[in-house]
C-alpha atoms as a PDB file:
ATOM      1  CA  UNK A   1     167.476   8.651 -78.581  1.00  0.00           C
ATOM      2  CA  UNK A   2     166.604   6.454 -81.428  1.00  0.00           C
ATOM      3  CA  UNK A   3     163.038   4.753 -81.531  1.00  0.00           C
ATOM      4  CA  UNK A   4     163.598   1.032 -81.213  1.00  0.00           C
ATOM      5  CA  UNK A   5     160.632  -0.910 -83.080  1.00  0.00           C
ATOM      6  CA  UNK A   6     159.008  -4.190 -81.036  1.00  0.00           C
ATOM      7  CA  UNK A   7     158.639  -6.253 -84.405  1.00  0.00           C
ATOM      8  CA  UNK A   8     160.018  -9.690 -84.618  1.00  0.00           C
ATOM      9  CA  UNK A   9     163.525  -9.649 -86.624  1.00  0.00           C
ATOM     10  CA  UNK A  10     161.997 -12.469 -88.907  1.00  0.00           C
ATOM     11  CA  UNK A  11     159.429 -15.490 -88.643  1.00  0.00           C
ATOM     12  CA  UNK A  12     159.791 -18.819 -88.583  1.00  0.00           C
ATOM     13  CA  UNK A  13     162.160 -20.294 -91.555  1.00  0.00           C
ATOM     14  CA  UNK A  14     162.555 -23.845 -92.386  1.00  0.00           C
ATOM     15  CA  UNK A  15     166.130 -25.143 -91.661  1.00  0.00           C
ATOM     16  CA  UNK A  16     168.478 -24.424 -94.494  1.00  0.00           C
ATOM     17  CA  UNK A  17     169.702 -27.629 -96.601  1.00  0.00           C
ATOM     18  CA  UNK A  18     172.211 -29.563 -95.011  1.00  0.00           C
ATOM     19  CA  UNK A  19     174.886 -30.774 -97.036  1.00  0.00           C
ATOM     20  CA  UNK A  20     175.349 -34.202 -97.928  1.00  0.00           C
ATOM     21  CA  UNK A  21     177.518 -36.106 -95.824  1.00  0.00           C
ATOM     22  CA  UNK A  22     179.626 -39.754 -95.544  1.00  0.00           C
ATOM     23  CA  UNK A  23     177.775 -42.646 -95.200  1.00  0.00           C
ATOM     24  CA  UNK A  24     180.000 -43.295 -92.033  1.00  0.00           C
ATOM     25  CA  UNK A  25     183.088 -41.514 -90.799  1.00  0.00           C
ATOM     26  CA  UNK A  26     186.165 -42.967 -90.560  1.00  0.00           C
ATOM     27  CA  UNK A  27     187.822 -43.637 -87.215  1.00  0.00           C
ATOM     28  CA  UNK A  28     190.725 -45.927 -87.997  1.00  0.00           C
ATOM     29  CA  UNK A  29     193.983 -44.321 -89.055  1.00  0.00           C
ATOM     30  CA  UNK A  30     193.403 -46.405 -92.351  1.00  0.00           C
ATOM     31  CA  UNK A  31     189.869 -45.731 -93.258  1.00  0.00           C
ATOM     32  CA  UNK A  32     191.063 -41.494 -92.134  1.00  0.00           C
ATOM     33  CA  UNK A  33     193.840 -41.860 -94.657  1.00  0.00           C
ATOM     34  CA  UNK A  34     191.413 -43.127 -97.453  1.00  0.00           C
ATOM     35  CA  UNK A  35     188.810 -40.541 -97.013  1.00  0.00           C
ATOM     36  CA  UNK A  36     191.772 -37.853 -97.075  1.00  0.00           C
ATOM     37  CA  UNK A  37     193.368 -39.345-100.232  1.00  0.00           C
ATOM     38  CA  UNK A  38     189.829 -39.253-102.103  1.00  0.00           C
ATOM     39  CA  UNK A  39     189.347 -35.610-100.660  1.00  0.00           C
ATOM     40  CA  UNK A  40     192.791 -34.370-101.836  1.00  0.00           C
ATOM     41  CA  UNK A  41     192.338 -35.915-105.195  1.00  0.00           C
ATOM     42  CA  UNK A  42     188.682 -34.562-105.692  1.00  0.00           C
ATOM     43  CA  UNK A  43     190.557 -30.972-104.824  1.00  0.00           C
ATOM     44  CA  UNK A  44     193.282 -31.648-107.300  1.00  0.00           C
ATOM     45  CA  UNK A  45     190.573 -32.469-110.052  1.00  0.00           C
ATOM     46  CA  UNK A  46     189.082 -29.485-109.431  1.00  0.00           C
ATOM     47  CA  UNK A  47     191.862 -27.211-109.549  1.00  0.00           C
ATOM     48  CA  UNK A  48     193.524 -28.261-112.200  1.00  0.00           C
ATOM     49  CA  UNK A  49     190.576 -29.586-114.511  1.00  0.00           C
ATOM     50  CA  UNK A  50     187.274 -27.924-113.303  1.00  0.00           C
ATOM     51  CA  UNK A  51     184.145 -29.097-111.869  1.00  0.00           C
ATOM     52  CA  UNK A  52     182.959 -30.431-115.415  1.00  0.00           C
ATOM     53  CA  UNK A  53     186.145 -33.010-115.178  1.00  0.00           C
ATOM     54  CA  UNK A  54     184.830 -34.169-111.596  1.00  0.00           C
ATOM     55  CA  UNK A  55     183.881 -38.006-111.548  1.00  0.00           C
ATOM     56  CA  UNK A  56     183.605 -40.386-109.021  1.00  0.00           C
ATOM     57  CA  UNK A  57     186.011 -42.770-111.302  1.00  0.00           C
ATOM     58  CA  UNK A  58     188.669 -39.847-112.031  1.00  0.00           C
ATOM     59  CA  UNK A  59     188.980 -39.501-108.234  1.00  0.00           C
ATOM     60  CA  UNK A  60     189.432 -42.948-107.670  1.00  0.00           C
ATOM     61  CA  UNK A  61     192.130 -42.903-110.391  1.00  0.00           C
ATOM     62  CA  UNK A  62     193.602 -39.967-108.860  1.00  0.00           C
ATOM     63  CA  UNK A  63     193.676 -40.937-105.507  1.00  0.00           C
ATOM     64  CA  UNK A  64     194.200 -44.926-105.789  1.00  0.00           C
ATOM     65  CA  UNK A  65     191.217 -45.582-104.050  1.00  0.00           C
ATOM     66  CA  UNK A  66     189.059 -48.571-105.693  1.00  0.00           C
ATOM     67  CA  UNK A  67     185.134 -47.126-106.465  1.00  0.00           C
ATOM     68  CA  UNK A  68     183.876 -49.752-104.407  1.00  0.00           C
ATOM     69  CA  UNK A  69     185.749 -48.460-101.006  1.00  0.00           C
ATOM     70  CA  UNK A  70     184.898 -44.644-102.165  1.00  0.00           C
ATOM     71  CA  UNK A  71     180.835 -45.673-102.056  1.00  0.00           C
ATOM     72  CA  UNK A  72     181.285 -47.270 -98.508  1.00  0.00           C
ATOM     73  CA  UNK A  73     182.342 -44.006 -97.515  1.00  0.00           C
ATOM     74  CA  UNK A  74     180.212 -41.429-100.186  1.00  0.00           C
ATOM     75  CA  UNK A  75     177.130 -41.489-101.308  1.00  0.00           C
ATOM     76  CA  UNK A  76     178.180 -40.046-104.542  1.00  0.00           C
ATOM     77  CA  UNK A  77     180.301 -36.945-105.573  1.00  0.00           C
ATOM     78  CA  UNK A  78     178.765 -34.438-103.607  1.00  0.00           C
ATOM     79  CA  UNK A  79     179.676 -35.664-100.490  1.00  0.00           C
ATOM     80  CA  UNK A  80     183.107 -35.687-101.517  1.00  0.00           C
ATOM     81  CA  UNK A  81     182.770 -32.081-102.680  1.00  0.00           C
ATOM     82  CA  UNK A  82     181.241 -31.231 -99.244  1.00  0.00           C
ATOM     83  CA  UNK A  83     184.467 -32.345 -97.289  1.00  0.00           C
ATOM     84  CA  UNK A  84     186.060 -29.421 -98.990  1.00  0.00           C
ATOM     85  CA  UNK A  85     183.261 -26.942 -98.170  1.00  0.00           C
ATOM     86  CA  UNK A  86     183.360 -28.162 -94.999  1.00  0.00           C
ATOM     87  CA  UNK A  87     187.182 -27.320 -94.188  1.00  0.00           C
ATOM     88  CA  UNK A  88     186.885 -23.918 -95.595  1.00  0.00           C
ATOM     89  CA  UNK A  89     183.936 -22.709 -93.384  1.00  0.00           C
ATOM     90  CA  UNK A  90     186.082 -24.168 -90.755  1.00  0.00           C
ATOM     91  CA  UNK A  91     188.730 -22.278 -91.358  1.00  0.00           C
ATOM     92  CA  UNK A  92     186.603 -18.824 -92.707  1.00  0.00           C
ATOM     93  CA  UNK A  93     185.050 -19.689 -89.145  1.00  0.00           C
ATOM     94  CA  UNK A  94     188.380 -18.610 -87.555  1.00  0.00           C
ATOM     95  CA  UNK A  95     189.180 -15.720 -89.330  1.00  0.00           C
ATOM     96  CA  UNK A  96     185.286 -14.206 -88.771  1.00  0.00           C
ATOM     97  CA  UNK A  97     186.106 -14.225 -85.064  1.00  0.00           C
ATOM     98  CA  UNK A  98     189.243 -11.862 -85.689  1.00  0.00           C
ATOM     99  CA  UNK A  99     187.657  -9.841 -87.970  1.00  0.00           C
ATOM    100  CA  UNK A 100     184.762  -8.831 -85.034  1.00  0.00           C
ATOM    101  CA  UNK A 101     187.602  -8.339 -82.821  1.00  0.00           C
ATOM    102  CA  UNK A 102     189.411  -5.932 -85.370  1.00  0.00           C
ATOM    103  CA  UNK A 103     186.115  -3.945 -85.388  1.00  0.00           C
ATOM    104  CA  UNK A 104     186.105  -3.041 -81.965  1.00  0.00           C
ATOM    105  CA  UNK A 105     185.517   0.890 -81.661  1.00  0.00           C
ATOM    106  CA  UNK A 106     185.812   1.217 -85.445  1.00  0.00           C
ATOM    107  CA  UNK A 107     183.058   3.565 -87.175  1.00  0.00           C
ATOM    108  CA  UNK A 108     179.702   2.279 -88.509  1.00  0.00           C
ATOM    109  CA  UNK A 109     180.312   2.844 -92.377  1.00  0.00           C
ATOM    110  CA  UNK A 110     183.771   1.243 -91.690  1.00  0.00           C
ATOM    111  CA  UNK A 111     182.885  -1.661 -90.104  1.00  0.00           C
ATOM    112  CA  UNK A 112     180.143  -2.606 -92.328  1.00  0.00           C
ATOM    113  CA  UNK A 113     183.068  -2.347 -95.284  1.00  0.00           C
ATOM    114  CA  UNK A 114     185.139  -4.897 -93.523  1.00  0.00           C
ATOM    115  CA  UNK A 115     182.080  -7.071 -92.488  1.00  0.00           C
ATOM    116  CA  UNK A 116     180.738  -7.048 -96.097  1.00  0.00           C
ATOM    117  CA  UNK A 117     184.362  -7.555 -97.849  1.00  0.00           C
ATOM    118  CA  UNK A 118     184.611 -10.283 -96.116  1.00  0.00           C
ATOM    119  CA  UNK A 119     181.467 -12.136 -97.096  1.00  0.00           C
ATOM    120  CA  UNK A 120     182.433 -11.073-100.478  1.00  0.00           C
ATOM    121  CA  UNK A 121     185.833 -12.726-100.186  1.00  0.00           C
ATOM    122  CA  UNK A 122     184.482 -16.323 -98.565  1.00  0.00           C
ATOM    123  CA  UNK A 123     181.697 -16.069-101.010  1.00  0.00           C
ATOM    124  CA  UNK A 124     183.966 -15.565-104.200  1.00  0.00           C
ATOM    125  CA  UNK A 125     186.271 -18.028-102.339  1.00  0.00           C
ATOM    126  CA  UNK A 126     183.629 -20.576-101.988  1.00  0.00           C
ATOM    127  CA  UNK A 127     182.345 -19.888-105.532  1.00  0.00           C
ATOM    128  CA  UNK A 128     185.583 -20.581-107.109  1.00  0.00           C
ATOM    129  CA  UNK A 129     185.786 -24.035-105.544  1.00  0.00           C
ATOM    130  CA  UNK A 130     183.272 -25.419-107.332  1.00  0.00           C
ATOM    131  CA  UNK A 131     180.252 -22.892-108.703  1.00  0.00           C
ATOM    132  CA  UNK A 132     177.401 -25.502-109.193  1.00  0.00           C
ATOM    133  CA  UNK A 133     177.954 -27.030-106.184  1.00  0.00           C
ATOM    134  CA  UNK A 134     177.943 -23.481-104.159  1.00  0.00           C
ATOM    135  CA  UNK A 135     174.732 -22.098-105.936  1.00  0.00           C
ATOM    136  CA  UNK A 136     173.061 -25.640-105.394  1.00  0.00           C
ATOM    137  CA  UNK A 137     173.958 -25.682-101.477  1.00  0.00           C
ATOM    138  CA  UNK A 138     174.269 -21.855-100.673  1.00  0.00           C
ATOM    139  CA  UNK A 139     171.990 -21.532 -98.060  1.00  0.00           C
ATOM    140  CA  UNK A 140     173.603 -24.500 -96.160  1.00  0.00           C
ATOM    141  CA  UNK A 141     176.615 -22.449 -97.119  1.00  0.00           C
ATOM    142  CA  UNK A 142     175.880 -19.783 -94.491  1.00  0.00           C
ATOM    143  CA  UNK A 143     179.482 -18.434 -92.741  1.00  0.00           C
ATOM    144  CA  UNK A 144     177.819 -16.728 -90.021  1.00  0.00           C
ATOM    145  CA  UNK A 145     175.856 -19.640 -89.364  1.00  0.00           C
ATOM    146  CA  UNK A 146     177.916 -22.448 -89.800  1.00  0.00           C
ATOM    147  CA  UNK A 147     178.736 -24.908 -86.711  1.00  0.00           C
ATOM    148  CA  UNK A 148     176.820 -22.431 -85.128  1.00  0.00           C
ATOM    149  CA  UNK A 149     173.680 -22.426 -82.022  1.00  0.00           C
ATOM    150  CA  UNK A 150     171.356 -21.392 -84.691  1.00  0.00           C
ATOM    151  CA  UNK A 151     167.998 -23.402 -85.888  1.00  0.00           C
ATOM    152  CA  UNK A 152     166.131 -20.315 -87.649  1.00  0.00           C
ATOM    153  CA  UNK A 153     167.726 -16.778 -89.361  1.00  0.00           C
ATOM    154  CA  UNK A 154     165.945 -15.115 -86.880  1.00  0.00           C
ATOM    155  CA  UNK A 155     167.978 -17.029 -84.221  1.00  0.00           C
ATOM    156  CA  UNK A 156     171.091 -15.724 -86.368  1.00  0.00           C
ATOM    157  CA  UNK A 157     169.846 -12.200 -86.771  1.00  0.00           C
ATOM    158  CA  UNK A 158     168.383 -11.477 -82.922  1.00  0.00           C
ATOM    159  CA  UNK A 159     172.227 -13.246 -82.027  1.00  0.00           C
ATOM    160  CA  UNK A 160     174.373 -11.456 -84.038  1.00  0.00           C
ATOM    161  CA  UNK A 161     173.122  -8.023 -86.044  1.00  0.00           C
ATOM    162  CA  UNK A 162     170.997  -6.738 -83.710  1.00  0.00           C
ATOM    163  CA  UNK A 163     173.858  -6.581 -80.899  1.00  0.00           C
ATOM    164  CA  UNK A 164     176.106  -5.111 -83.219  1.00  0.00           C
ATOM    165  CA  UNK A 165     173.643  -2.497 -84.628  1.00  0.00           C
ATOM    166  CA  UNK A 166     172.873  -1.721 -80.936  1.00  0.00           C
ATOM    167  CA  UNK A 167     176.958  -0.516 -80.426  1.00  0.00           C
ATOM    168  CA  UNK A 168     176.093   2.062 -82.870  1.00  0.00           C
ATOM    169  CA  UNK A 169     172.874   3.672 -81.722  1.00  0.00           C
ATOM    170  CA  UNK A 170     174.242   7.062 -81.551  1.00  0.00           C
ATOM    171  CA  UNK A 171     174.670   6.419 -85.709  1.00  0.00           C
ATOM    172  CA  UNK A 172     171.548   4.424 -86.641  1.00  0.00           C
ATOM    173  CA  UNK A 173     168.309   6.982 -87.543  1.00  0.00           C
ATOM    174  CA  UNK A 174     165.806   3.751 -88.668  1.00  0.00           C
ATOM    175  CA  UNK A 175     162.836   3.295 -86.268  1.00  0.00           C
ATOM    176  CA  UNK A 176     163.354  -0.421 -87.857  1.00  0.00           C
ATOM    177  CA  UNK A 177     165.965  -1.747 -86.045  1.00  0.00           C
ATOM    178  CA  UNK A 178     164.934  -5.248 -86.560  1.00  0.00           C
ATOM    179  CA  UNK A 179     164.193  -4.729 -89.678  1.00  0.00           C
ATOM    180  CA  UNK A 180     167.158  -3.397 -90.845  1.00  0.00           C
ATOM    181  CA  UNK A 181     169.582  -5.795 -89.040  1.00  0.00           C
ATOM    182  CA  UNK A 182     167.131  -8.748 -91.210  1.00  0.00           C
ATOM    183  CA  UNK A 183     168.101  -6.618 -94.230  1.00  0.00           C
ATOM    184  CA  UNK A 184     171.706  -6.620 -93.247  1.00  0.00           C
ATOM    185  CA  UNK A 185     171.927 -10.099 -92.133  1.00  0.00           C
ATOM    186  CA  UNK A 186     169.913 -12.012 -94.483  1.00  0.00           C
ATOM    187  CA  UNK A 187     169.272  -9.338 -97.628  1.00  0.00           C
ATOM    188  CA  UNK A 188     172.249  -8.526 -98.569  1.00  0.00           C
ATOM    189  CA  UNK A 189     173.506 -12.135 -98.773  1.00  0.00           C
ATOM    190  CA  UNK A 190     170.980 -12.656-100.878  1.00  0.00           C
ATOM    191  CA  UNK A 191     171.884  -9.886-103.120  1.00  0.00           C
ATOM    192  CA  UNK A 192     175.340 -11.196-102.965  1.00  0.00           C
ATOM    193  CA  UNK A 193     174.474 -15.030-104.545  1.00  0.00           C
ATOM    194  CA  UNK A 194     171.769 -13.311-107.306  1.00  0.00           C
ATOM    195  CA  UNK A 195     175.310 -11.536-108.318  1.00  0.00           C
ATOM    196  CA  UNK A 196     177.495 -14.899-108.005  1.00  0.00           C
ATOM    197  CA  UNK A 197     174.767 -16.901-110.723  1.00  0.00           C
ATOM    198  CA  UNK A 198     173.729 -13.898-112.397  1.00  0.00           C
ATOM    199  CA  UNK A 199     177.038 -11.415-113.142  1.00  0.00           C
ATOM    200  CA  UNK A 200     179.965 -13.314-111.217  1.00  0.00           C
ATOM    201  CA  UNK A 201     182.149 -11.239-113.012  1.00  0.00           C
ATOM    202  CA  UNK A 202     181.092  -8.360-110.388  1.00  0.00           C
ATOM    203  CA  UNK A 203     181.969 -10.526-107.686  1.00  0.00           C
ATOM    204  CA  UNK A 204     185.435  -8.868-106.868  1.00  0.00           C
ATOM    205  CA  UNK A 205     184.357  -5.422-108.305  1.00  0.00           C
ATOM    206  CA  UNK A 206     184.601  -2.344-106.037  1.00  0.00           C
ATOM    207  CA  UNK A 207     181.692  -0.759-107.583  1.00  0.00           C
ATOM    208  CA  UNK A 208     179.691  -4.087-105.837  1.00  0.00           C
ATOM    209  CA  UNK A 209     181.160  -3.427-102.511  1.00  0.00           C
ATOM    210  CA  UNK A 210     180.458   0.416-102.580  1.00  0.00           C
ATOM    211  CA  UNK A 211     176.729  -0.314-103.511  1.00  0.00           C
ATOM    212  CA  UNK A 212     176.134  -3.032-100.557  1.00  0.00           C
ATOM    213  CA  UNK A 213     177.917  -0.895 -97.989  1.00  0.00           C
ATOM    214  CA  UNK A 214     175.523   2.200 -99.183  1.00  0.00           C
ATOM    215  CA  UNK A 215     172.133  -0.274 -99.155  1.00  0.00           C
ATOM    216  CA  UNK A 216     173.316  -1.139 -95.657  1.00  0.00           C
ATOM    217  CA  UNK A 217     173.405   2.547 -94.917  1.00  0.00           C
ATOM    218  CA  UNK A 218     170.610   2.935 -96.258  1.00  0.00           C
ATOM    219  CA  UNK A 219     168.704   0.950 -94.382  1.00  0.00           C
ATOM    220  CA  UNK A 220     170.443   1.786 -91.065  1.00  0.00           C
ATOM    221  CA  UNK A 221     169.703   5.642 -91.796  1.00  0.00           C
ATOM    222  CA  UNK A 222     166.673   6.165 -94.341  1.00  0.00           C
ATOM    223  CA  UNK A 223     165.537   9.616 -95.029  1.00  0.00           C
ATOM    224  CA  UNK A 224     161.919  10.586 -95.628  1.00  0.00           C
ATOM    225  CA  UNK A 225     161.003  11.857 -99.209  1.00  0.00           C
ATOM    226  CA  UNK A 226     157.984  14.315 -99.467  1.00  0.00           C
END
């Protein structure tokens, strides 16, 4: 039987950055087709021009929306940009609950593979939207925790890691548990956004993946050095 530690998976954390939002939402079928017209255009710009092309007055040429009715809607660009953001973690929201299903009964060193390719792949998917505005906003930016009950990591940690570590017991050697499932929960995401401003280029590597999904091990089974 494993020894199961008593600390506290974290301490208190101030609440992560909230992304800007719309001076008002729209509830008329008018005032929804507006705010979808800017958001498709300020998607458009980026795709096809970049985030450096992204102006308030290109997406009002774009879309055919007049500046004036985009600022009784946005504060400023931003808030347009967080639309977007906010329909991918929607979606990425989704597809996390099939991926827990799909690790049902699956092997420790496997399922932390699929768990951290997928970060890695909303992450890079995320980052490719619009880098500046990811790196700026990342910790709002938190898939596990989006639209989520969650106030604190610890909430998110003591929720979420520590249940799954506790389906592999027979596999875990750490007398950390806690520890370990901060490590897993909050470290490594951290290690993954030092890579997306520092060498992006790694994002997508395998090499990356192999190294997360042997820190994880790591962690979850450390051996004592003399």
């Amino acid at each position: 039987m494993n020894k199961k530690g008593s600390e506290p998976t974290t301490g208190p954390r101030p609440t992560p950055e909230q992304l800007p939002s719309l001076r008002k939402r729209p509830t008329q079928s008018r005032s929804r087709a507006l705010v979808d017209a800017v958001e498709q255009a300020c998607l458009r710009i980026l795709d096809e021009s970049g985030e450096a092309a992204l102006t308030v007055a290109r997406i009002a040429e774009i879309s055919g929306v007049a500046v004036g009715s985009i600022y009784q809607y946005f504060p400023n660009k931003d808030a347009i940009v967080a639309l977007l953001y906010e329909r991918v973690l929607d979606e990425e929201s989704e597809e996390l609950l099939r991926v827990r299903e799909r690790l049902m009964g699956v092997p420790l060193k496997s399922a932390l593979r699929d768990i951290l390719a997928n970060i890695i792949r909303v992450e890079t998917r995320l980052f490719k939207l619009n880098k500046a505005f990811h790196l700026r906003y990342h910790s709002a930016l938190h898939l596990g925790m989006w639209r989520g009950p969650y106030h604190t990591a610890g909430e998110f940690i003591e929720a979420t890691w520590l249940p799954f570590l506790q389906l592999y017991e027979h596999e875990i050697t750490t007398e950390h548990p806690a520890l370990a499932a901060y490590l897993l929960g909050q470290g490594l995401r951290s290690v993954i956004r030092s890579v997306l401003e520092d060498i992006p280029t790694q994002l997508e590597s395998s090499a990356l993946l192999d190294s997360l999904v042997a820190m994880a091990i790591g962690c979850l089974r450390p051996q004592t050095f003399n």
